[in-house]
C-alpha atoms as a PDB file:
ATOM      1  CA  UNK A   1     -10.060  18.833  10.580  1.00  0.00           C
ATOM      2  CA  UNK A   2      -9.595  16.606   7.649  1.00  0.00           C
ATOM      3  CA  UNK A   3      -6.771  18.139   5.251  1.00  0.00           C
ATOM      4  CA  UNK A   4      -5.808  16.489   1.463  1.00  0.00           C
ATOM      5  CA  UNK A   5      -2.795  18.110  -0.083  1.00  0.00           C
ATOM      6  CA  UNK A   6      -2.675  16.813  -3.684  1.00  0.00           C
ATOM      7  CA  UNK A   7      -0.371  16.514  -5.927  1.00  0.00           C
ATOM      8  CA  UNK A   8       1.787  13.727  -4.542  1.00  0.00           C
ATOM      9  CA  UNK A   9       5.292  15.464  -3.376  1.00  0.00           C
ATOM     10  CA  UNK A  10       7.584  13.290  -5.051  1.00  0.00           C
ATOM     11  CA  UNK A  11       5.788  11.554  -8.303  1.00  0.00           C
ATOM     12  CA  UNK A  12       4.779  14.636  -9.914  1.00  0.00           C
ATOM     13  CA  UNK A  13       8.483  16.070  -9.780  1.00  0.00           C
ATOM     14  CA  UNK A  14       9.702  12.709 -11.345  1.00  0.00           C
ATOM     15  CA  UNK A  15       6.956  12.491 -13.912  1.00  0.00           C
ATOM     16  CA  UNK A  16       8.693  12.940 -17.525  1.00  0.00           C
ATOM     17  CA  UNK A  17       7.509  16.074 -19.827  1.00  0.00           C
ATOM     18  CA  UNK A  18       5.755  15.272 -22.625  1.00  0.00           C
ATOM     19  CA  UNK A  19       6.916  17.414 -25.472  1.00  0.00           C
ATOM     20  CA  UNK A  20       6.173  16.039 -28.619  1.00  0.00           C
ATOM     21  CA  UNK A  21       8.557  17.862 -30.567  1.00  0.00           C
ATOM     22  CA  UNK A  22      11.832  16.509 -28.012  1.00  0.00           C
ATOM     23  CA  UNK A  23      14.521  14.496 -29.718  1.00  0.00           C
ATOM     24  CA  UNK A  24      14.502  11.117 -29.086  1.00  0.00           C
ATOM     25  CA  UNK A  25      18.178  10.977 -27.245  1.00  0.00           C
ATOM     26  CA  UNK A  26      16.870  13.368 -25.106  1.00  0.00           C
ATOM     27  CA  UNK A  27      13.802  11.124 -23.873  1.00  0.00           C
ATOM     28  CA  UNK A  28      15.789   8.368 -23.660  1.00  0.00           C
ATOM     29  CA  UNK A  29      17.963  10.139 -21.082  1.00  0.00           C
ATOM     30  CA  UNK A  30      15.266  11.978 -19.041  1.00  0.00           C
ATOM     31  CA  UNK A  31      13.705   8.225 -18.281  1.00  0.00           C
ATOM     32  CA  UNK A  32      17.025   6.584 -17.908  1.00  0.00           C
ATOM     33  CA  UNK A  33      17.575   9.782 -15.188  1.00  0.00           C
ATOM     34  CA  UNK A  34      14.101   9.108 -13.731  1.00  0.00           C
ATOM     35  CA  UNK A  35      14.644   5.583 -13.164  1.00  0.00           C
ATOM     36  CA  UNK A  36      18.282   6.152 -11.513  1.00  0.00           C
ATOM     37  CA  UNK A  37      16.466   8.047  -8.855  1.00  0.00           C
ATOM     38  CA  UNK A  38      13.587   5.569  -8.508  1.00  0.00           C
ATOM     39  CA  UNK A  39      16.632   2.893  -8.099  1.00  0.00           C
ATOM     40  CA  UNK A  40      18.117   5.237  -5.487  1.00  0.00           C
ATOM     41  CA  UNK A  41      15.257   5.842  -3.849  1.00  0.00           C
ATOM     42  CA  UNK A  42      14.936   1.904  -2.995  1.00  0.00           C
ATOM     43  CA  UNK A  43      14.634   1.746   1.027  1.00  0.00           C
ATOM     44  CA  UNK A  44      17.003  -1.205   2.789  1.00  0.00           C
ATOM     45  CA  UNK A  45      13.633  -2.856   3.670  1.00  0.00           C
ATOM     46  CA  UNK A  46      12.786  -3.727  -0.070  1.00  0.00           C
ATOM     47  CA  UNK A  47      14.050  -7.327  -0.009  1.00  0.00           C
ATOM     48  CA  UNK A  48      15.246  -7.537   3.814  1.00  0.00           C
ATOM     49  CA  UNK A  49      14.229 -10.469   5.107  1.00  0.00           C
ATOM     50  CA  UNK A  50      12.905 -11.543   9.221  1.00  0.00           C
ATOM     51  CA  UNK A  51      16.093 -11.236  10.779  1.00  0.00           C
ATOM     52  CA  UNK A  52      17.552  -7.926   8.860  1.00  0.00           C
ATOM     53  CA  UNK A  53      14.383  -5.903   9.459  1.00  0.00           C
ATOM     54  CA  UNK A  54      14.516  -6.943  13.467  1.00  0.00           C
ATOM     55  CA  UNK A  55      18.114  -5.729  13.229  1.00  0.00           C
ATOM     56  CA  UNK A  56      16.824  -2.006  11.602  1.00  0.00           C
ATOM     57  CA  UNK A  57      14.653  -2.105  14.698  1.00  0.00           C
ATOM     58  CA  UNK A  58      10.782  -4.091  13.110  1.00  0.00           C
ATOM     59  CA  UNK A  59       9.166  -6.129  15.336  1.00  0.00           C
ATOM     60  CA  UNK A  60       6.186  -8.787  14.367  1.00  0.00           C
ATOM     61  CA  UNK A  61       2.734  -8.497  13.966  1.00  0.00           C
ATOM     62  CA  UNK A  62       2.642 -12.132  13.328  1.00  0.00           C
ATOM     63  CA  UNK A  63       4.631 -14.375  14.829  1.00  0.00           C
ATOM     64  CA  UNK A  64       5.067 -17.021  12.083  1.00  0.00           C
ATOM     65  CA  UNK A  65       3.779 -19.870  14.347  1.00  0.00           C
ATOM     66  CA  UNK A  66       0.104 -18.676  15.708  1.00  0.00           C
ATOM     67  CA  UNK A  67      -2.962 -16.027  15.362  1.00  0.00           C
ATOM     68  CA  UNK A  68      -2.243 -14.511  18.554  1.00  0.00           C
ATOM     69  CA  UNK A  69      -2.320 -10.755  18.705  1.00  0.00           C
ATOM     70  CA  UNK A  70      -5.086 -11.131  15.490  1.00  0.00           C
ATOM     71  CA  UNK A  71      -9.068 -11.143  15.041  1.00  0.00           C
ATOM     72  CA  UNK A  72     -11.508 -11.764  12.544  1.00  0.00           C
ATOM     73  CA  UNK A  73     -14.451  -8.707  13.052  1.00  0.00           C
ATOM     74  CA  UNK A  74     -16.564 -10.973  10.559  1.00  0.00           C
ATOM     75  CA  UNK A  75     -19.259 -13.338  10.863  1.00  0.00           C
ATOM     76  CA  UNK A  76     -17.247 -15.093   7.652  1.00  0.00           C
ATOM     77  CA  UNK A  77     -14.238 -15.791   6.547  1.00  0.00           C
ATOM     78  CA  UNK A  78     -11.637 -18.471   7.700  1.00  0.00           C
ATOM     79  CA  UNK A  79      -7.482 -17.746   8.711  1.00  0.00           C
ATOM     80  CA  UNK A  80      -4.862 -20.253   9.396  1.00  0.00           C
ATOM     81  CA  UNK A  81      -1.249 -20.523   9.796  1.00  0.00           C
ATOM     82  CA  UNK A  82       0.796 -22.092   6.979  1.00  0.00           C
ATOM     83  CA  UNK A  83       4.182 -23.191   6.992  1.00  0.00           C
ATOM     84  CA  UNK A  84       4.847 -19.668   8.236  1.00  0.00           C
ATOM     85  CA  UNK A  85       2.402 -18.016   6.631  1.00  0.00           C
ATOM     86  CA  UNK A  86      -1.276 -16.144   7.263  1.00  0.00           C
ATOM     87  CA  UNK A  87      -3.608 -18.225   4.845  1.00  0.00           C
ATOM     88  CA  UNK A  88      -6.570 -16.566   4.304  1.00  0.00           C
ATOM     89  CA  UNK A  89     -10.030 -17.782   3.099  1.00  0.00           C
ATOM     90  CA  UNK A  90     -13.525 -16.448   2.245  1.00  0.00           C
ATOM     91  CA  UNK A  91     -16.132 -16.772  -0.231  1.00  0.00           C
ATOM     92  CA  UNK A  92     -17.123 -12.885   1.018  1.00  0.00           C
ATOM     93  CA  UNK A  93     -14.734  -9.844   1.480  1.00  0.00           C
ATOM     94  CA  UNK A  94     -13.184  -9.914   5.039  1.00  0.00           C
ATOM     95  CA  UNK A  95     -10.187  -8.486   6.927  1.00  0.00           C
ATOM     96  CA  UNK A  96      -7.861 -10.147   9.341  1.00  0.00           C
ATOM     97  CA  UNK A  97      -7.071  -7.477  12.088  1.00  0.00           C
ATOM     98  CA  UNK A  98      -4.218  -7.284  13.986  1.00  0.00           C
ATOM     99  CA  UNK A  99      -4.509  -5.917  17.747  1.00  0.00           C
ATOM    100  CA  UNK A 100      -3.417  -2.259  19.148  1.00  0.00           C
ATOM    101  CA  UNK A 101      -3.663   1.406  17.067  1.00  0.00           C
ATOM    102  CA  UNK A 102      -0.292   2.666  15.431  1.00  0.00           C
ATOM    103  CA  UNK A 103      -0.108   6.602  14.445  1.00  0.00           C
ATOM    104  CA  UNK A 104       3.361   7.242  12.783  1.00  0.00           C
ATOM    105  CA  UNK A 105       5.507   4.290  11.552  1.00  0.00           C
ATOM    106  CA  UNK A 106       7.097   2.190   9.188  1.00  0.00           C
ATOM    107  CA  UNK A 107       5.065  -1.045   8.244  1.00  0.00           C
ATOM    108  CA  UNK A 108       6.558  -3.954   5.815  1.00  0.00           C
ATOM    109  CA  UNK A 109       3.723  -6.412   4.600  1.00  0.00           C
ATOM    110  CA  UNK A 110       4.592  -9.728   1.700  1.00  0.00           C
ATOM    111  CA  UNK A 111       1.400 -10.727  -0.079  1.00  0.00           C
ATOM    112  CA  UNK A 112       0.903 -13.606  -2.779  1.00  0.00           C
ATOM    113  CA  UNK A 113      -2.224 -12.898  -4.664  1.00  0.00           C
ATOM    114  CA  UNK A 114      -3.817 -16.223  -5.885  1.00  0.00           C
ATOM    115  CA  UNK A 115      -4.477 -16.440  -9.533  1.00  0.00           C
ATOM    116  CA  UNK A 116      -7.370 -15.426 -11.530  1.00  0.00           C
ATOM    117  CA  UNK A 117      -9.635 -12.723 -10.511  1.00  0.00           C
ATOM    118  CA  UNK A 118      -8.129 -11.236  -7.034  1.00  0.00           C
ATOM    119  CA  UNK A 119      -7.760  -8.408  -5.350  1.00  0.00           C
ATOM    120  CA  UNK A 120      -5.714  -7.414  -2.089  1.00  0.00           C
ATOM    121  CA  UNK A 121      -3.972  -5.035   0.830  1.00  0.00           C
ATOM    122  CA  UNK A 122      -2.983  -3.850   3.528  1.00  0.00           C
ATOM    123  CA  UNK A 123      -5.217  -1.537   5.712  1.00  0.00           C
ATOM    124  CA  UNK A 124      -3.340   0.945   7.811  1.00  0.00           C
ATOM    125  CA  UNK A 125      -4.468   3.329  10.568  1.00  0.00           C
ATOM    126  CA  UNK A 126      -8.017   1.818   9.963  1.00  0.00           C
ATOM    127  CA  UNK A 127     -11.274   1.177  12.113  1.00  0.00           C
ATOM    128  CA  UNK A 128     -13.144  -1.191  12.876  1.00  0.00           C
ATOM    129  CA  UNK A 129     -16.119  -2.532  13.963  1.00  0.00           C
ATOM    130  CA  UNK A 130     -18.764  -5.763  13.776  1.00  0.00           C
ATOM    131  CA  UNK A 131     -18.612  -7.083  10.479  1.00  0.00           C
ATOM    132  CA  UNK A 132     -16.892  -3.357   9.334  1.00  0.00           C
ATOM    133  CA  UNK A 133     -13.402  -2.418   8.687  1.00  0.00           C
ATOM    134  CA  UNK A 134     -13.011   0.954   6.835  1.00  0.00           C
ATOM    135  CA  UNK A 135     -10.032   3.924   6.431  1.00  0.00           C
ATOM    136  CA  UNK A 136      -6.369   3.417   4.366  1.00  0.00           C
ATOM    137  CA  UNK A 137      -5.756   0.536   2.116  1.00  0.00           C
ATOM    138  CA  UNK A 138      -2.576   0.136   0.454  1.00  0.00           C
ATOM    139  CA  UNK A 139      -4.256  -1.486  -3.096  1.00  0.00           C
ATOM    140  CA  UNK A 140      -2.853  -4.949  -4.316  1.00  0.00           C
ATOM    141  CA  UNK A 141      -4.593  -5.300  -6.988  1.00  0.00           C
ATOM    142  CA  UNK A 142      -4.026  -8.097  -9.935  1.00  0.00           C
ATOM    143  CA  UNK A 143      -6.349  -7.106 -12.824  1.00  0.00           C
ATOM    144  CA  UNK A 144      -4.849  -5.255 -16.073  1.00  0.00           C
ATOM    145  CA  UNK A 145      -5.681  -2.153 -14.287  1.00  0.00           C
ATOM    146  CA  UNK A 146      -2.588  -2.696 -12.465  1.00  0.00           C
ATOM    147  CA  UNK A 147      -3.248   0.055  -9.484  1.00  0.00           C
ATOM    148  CA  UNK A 148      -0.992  -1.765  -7.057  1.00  0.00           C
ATOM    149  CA  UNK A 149       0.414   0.691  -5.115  1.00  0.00           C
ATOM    150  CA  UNK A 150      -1.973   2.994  -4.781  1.00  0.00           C
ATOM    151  CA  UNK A 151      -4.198   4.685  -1.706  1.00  0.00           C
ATOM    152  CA  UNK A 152      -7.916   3.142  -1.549  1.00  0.00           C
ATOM    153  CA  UNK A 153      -9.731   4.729   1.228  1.00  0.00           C
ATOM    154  CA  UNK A 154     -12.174   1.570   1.995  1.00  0.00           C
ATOM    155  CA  UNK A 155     -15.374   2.034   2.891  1.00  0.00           C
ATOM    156  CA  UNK A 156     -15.521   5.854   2.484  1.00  0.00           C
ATOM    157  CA  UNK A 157     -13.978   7.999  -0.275  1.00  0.00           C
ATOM    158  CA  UNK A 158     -12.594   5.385  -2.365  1.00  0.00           C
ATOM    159  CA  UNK A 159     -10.053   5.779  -4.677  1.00  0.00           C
ATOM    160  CA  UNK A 160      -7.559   8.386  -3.606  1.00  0.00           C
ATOM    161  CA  UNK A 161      -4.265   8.086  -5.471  1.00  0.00           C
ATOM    162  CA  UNK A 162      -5.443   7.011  -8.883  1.00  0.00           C
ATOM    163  CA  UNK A 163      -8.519   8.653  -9.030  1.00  0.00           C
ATOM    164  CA  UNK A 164     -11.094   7.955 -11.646  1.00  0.00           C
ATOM    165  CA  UNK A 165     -14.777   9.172 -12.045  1.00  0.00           C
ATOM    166  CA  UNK A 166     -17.398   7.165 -10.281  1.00  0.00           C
ATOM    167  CA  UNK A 167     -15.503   6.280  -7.578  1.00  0.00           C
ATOM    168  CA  UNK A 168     -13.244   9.525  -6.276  1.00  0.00           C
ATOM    169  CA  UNK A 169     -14.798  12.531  -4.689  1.00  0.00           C
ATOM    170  CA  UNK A 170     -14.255  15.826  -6.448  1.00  0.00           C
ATOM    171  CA  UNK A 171     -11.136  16.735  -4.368  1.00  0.00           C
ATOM    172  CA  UNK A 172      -9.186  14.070  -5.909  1.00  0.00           C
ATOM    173  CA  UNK A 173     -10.751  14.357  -9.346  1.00  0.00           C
ATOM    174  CA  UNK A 174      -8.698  17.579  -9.969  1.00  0.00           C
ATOM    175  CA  UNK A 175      -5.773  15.346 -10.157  1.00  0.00           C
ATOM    176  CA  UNK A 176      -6.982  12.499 -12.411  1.00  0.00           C
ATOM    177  CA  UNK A 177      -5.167  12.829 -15.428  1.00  0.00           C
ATOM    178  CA  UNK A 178      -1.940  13.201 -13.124  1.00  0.00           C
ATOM    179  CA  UNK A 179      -2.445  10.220 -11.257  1.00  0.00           C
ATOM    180  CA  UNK A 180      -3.809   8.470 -14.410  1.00  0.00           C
ATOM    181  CA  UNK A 181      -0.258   9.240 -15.961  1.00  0.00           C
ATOM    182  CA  UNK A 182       1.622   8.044 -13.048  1.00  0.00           C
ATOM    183  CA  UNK A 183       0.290   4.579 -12.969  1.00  0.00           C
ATOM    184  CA  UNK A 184       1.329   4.187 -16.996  1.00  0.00           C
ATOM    185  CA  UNK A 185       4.525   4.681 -16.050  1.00  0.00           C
ATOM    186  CA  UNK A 186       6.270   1.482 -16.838  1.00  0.00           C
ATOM    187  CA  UNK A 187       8.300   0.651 -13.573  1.00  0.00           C
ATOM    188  CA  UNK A 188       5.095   1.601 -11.682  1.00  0.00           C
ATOM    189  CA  UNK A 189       2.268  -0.273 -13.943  1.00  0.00           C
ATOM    190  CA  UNK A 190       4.895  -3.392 -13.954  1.00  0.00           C
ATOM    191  CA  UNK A 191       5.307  -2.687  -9.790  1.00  0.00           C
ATOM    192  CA  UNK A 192       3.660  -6.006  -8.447  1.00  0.00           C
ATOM    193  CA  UNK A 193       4.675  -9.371  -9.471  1.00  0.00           C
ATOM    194  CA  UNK A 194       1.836 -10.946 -10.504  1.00  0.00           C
ATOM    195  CA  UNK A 195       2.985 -14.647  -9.616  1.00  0.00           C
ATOM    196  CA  UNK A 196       5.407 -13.957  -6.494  1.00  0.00           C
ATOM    197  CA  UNK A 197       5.627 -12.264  -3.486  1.00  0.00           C
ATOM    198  CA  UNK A 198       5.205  -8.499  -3.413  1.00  0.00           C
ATOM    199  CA  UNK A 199       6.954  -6.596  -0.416  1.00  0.00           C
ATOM    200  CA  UNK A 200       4.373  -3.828   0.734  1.00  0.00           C
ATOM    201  CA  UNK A 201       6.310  -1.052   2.497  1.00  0.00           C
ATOM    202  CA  UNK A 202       3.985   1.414   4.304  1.00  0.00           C
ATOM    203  CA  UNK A 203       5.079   4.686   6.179  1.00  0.00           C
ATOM    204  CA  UNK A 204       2.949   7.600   7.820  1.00  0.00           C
ATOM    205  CA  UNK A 205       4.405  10.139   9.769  1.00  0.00           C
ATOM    206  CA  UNK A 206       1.733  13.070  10.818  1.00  0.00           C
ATOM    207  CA  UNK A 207      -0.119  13.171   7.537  1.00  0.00           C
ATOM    208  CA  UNK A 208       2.695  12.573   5.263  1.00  0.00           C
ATOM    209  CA  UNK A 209       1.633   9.056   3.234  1.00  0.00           C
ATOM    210  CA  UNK A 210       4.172   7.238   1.789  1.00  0.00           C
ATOM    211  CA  UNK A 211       3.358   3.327   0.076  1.00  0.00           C
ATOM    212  CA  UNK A 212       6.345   1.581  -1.614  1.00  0.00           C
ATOM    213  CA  UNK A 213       5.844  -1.791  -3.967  1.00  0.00           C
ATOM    214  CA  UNK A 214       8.756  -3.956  -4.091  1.00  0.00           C
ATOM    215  CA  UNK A 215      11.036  -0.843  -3.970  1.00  0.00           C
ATOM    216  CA  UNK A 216       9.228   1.479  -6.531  1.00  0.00           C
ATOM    217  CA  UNK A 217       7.851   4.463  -4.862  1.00  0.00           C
ATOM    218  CA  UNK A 218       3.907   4.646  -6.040  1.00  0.00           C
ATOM    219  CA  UNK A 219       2.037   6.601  -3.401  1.00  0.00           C
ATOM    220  CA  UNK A 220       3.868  10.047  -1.710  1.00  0.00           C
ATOM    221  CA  UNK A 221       1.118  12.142  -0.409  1.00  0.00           C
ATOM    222  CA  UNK A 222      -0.234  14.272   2.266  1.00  0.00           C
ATOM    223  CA  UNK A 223      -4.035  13.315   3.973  1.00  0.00           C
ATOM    224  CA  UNK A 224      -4.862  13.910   7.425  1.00  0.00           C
ATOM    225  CA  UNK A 225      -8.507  12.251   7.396  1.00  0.00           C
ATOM    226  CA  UNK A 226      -6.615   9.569  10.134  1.00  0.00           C
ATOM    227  CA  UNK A 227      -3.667   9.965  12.517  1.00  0.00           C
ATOM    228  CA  UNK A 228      -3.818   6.803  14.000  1.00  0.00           C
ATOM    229  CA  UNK A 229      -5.440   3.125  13.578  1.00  0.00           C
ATOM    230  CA  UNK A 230      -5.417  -0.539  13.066  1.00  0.00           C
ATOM    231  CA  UNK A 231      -3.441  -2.535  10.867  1.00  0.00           C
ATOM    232  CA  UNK A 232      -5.646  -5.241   8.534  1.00  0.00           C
ATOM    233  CA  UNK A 233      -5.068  -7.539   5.615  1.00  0.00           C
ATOM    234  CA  UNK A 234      -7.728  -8.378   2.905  1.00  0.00           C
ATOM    235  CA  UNK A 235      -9.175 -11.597   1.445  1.00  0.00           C
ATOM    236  CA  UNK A 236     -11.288 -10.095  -1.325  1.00  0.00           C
ATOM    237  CA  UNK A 237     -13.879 -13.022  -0.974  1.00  0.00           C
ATOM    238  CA  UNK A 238     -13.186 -15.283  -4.403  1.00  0.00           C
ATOM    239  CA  UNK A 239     -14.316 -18.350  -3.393  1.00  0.00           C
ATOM    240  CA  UNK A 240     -11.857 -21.231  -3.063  1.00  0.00           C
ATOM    241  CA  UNK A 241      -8.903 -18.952  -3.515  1.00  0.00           C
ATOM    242  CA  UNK A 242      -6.508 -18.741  -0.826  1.00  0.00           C
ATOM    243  CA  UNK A 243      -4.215 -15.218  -0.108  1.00  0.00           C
ATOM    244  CA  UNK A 244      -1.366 -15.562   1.677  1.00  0.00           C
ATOM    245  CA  UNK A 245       0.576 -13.011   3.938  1.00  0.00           C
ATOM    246  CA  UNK A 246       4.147 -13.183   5.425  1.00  0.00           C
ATOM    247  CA  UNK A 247       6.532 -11.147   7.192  1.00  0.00           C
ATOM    248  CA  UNK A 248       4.296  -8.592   8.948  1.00  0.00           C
ATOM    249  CA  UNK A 249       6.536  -6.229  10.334  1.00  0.00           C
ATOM    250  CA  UNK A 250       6.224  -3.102  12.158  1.00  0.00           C
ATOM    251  CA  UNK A 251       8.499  -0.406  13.339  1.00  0.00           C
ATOM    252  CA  UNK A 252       7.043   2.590  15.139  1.00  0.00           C
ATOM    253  CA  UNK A 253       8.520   5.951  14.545  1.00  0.00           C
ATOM    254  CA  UNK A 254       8.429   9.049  17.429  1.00  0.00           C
ATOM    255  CA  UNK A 255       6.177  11.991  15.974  1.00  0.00           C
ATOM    256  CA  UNK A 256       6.725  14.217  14.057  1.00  0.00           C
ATOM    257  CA  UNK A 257       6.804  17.908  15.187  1.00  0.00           C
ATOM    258  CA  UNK A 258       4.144  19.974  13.978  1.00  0.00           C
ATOM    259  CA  UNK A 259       5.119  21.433  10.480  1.00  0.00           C
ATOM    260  CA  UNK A 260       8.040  18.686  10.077  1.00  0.00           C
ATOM    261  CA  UNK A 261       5.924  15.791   9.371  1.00  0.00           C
ATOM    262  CA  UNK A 262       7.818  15.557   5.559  1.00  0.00           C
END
């Protein structure tokens, strides 16, 4: 039975109060506090590269050299190997899939969003099917909305962690001016690098949802519409633009005991 435990366990507690009537030194030191603990909350796997994530125990979805061990479920959409790199090209929206179902683990993802309009992510402990991937996304998203970060169920509920009317189910309306709040947070708003590489750090452990961008912690909730699925990445179909993918990395994690799963 499908279970959604809102508000996010760890941004709420961090989010600042807004008392008009505080003095000014006192702001200044409840954000300077909140962004010490973002800092310390930094995994080691925010800017580890191949060789130090093997060492904490990843192993690759994509070997740097070839496809193997990925599909394309589309009747569209075109992916190479670059210099080391997934290169992927559509003038539809398509997802590169790679092969096998994880349930709990610990997944590290680099994406470099071309410019212009574009629009990203990685798809975790999704389904698919002909011409159909649907479930988690982890959002990359380069507009001035700037919900990178953030927990897009594709293909179903939509937008989870923002949510905004129109496109969230009532469930996850209760928290919009919450979530709304979070993402104006500076060090979360200002999260993906618009013209660089952006480490994606993914874990899920029983229905405990946790999505890091480059070492700022956007997404900490609890949603147990999926405990286990495939892993995808997204061309968003701009035609002529290329997205690019490295260091696919995944380390699988024993599960959790019932009740222990944060």
């Amino acid at each position: 039975m499908q279970t959604t435990t809102f508000p996010p366990l760890r941004p709420l507690t961090l989010r600042p109060v807004t008392l008009r009537l505080v003095a000014a030194a006192c702001v200044a030191w409840q954000c300077a506090a909140a962004d010490a603990l973002f800092a310390a909350e930094q995994s080691p796997t925010a800017s580890a590269d191949q060789a130090e994530l093997t060492a904490l125990g990843y192993k690759p979805l994509f070997n740097g050299k070839s496809l193997d061990g990925w599909s394309n479920p589309y009747d569209h959409g075109k992916a190479e190997v670059v210099d080391g790199e997934i290169h992927l090209n559509a003038d539809k929206k398509f997802f590169l899939v790679a092969d096998g179902e994880y349930g709990d683990f610990e997944l590290v993802a680099d994406i470099l969003l071309p410019a212009g309009e574009a629009n990203s992510g990685v798809m975790f402990r999704c389904h698919v099917e002909p011409n159909r991937v649907y479930g988690y996304q982890a959002e990359c998203d380069g507009s001035d909305r700037c919900w990178s970060g953030g927990l897009y169920d594709e293909g179903r509920r939509q937008w989870v962690w923002p949510s905004t009317k129109g496109r969230s189910e009532p469930e996850f309306l209760k928290y919009e001016a919450e979530s709304q709040e979070w993402f104006k947070r500076p060090e979360v708003h200002d999260a993906l690098r618009r013209d660089g590489w952006n480490r994606y750090e993914i874990q899920c452990r029983g229905d405990h949802i946790v999505i890091r961008l480059n070492g700022v912690k956007v997404t900490d909730l609890k949603d147990s519409t999926d405990a286990k699925g495939r892993i995808a990445i997204q061309h968003h179909g701009e035609k002529g633009k290329t997205y690019r993918f490295r260091n696919v990395m995944i380390k699988e994690l024993p599960a959790a005991p019932a009740g222990e799963e944060t």
